[in-house]
C-alpha atoms as a PDB file:
ATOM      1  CA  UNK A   1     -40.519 -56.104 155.200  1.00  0.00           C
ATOM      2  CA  UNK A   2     -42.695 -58.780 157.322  1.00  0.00           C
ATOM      3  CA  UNK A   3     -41.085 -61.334 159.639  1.00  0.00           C
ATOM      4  CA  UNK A   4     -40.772 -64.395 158.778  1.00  0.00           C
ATOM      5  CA  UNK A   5     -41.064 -66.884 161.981  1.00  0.00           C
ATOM      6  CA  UNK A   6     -41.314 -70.773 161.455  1.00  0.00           C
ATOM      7  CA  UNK A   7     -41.755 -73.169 164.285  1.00  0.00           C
ATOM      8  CA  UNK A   8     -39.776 -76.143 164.290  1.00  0.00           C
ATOM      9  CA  UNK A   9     -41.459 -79.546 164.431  1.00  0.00           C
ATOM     10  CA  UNK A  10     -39.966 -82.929 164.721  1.00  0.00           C
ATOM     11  CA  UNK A  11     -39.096 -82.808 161.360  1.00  0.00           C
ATOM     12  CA  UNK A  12     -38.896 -79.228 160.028  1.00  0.00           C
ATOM     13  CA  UNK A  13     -36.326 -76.694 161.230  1.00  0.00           C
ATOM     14  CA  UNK A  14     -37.560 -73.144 162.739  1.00  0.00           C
ATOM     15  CA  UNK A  15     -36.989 -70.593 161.014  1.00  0.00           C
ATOM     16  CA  UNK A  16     -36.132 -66.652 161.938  1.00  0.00           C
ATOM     17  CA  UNK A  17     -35.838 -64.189 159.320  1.00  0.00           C
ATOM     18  CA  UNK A  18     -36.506 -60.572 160.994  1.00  0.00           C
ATOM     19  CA  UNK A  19     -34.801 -57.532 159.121  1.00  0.00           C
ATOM     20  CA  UNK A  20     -35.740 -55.182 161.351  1.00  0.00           C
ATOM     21  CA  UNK A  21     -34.377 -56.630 164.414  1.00  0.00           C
ATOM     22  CA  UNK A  22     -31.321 -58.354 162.210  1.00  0.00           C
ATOM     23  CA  UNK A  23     -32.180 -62.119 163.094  1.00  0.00           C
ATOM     24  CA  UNK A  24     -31.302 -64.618 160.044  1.00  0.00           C
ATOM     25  CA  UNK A  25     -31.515 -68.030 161.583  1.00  0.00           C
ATOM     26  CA  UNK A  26     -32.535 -71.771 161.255  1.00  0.00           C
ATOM     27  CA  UNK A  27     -31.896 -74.689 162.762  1.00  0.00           C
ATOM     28  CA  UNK A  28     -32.764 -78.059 164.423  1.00  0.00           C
ATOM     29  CA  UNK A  29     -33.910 -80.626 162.281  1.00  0.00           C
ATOM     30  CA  UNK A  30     -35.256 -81.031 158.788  1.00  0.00           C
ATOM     31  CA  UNK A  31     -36.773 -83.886 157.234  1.00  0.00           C
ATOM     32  CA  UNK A  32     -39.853 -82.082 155.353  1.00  0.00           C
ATOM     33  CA  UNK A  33     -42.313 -84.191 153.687  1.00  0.00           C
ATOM     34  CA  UNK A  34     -41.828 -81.903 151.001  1.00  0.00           C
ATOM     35  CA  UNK A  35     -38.483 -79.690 151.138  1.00  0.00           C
ATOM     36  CA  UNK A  36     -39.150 -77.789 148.408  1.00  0.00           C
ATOM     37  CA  UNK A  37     -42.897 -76.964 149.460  1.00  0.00           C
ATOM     38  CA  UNK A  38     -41.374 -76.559 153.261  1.00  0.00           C
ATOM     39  CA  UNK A  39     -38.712 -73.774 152.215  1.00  0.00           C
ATOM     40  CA  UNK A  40     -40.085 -72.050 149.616  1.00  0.00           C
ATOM     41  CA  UNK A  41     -41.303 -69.258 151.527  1.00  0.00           C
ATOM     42  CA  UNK A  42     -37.522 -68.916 152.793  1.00  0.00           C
ATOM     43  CA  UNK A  43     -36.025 -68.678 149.775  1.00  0.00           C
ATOM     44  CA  UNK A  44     -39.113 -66.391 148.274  1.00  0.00           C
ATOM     45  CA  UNK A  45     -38.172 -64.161 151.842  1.00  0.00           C
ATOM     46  CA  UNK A  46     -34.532 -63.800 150.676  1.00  0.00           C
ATOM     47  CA  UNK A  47     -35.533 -62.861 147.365  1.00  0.00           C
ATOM     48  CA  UNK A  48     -37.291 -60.125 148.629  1.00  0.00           C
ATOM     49  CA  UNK A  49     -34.718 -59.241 151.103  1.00  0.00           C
ATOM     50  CA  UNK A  50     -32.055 -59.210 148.435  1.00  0.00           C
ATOM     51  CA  UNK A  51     -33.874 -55.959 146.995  1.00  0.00           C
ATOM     52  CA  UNK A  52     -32.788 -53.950 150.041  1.00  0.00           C
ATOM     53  CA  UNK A  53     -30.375 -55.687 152.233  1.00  0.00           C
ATOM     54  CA  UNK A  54     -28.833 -54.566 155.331  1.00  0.00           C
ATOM     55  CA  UNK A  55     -25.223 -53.442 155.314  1.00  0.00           C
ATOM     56  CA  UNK A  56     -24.196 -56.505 156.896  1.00  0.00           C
ATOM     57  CA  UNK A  57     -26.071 -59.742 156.837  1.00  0.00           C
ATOM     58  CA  UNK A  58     -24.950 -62.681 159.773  1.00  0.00           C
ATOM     59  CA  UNK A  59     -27.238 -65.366 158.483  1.00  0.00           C
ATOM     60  CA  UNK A  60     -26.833 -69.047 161.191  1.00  0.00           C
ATOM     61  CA  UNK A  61     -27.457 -72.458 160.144  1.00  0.00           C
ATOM     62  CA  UNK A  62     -27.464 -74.388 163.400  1.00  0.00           C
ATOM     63  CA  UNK A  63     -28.809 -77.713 162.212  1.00  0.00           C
ATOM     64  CA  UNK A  64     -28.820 -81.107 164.311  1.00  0.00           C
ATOM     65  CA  UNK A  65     -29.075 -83.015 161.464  1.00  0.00           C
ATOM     66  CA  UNK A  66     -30.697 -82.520 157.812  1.00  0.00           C
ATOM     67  CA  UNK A  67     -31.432 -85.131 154.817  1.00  0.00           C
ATOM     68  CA  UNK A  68     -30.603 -84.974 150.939  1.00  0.00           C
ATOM     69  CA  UNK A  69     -33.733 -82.991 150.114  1.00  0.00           C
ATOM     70  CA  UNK A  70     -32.784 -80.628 152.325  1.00  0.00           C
ATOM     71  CA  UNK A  71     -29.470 -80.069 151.697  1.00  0.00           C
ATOM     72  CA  UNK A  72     -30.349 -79.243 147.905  1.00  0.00           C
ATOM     73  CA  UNK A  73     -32.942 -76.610 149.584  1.00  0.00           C
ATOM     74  CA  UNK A  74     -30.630 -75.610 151.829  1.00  0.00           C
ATOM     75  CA  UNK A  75     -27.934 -75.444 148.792  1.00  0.00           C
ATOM     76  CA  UNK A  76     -30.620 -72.676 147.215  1.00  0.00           C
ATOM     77  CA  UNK A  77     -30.462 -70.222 150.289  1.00  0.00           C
ATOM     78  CA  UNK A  78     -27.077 -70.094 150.437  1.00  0.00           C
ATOM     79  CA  UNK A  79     -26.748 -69.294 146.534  1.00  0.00           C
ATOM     80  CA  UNK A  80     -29.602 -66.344 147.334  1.00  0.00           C
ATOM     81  CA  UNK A  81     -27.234 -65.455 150.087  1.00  0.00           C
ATOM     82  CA  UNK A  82     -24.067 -65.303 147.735  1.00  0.00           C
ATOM     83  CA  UNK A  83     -26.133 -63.155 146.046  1.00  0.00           C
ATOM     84  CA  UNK A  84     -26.781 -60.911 148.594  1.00  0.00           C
ATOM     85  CA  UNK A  85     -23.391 -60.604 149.018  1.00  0.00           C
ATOM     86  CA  UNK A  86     -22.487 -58.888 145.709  1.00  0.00           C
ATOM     87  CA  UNK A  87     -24.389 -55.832 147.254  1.00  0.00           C
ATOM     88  CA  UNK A  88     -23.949 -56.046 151.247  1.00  0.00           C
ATOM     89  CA  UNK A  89     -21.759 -57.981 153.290  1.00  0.00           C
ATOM     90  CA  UNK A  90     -22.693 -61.556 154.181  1.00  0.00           C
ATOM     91  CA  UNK A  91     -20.896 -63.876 156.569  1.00  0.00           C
ATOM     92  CA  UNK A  92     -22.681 -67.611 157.250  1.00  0.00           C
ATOM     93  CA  UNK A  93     -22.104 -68.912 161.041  1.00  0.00           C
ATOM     94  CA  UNK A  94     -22.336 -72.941 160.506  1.00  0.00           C
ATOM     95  CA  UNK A  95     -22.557 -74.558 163.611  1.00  0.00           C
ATOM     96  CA  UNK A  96     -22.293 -78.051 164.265  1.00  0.00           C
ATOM     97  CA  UNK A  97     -22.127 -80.310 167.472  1.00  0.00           C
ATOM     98  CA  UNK A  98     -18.426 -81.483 168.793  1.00  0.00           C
ATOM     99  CA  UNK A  99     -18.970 -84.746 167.677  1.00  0.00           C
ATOM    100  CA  UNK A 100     -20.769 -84.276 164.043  1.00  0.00           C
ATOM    101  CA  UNK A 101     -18.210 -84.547 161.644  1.00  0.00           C
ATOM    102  CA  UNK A 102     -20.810 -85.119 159.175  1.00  0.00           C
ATOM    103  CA  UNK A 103     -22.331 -81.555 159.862  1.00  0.00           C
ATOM    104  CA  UNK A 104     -19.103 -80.386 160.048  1.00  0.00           C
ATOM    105  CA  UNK A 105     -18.219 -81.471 156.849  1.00  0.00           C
ATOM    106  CA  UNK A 106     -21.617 -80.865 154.987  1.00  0.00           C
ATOM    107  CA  UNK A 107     -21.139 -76.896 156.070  1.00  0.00           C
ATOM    108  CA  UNK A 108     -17.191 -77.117 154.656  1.00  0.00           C
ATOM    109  CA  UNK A 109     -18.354 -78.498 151.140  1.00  0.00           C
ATOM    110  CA  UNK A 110     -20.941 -75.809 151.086  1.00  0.00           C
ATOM    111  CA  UNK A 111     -18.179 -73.264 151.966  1.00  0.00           C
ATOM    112  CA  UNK A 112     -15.876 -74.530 149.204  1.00  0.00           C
ATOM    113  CA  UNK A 113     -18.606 -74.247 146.141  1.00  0.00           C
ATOM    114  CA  UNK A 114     -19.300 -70.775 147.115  1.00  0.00           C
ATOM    115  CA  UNK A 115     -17.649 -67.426 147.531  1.00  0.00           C
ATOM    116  CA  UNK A 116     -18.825 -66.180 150.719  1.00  0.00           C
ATOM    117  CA  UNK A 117     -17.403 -66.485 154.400  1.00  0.00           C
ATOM    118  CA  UNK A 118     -18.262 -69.261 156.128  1.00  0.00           C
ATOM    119  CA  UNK A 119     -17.316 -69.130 160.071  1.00  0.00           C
ATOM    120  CA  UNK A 120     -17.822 -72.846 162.107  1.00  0.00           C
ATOM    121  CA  UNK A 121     -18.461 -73.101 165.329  1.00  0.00           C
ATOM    122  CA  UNK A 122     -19.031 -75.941 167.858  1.00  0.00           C
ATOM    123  CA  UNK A 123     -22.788 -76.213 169.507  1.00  0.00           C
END
């Protein structure tokens, strides 16, 4: 399965999605134009991954700050990920800065509509 490796710009996140050297990350910032355009190919890579999973997926959100359009986006990769996790084991690592109660408490509501582990960790 290809890599798939995203720069981050001032207003899109990078992104890291490797299965063969077990990398599931994004992060920074991410105020896309177009969010759905912008993460499309994310989603369409976990779709694909979710055919044949590794045993154990650790996939990191490590976001400085991200807007509504976003969130809904980012609300779509964590349902592919709950997904996932009805045939492998998935664990999401949110990680926020000290002082970001707002991330803080974006990653908690996500944690609370879905059934997979959610770890949080300070930046």
């Amino acid at each position: 399965m290809k890599a798939l490796y995203i720069e981050a710009t001032e207003d899109t996140p990078y992104v890291k999605l490797d299965k063969e050297k077990n990398i599931f990350e994004i992060g920074k910032r991410s105020l896309p134009e177009n969010a759905i355009a912008f993460y499309e190919p994310v989603i369409n890579w976990l779709k694909e991954y979710k055919t044949a999973p590794l045993s154990e997926t650790k996939f990191y959100f490590k976001f400085e700050y991200f807007n509504t359009a976003s969130a809904k986006q980012i609300a779509k990769i964590l349902l592919e990920l709950q997904e996932i996790s009805k045939i492998a084991k998935v664990n999401v690592c949110w990680y926020f800065a000290k002082d970001d109660t707002d991330m803080y408490a974006s990653g908690l509501r996500f944690s609370k509509l879905l059934n997979i582990p959610f770890e949080f960790h300070e930046m």
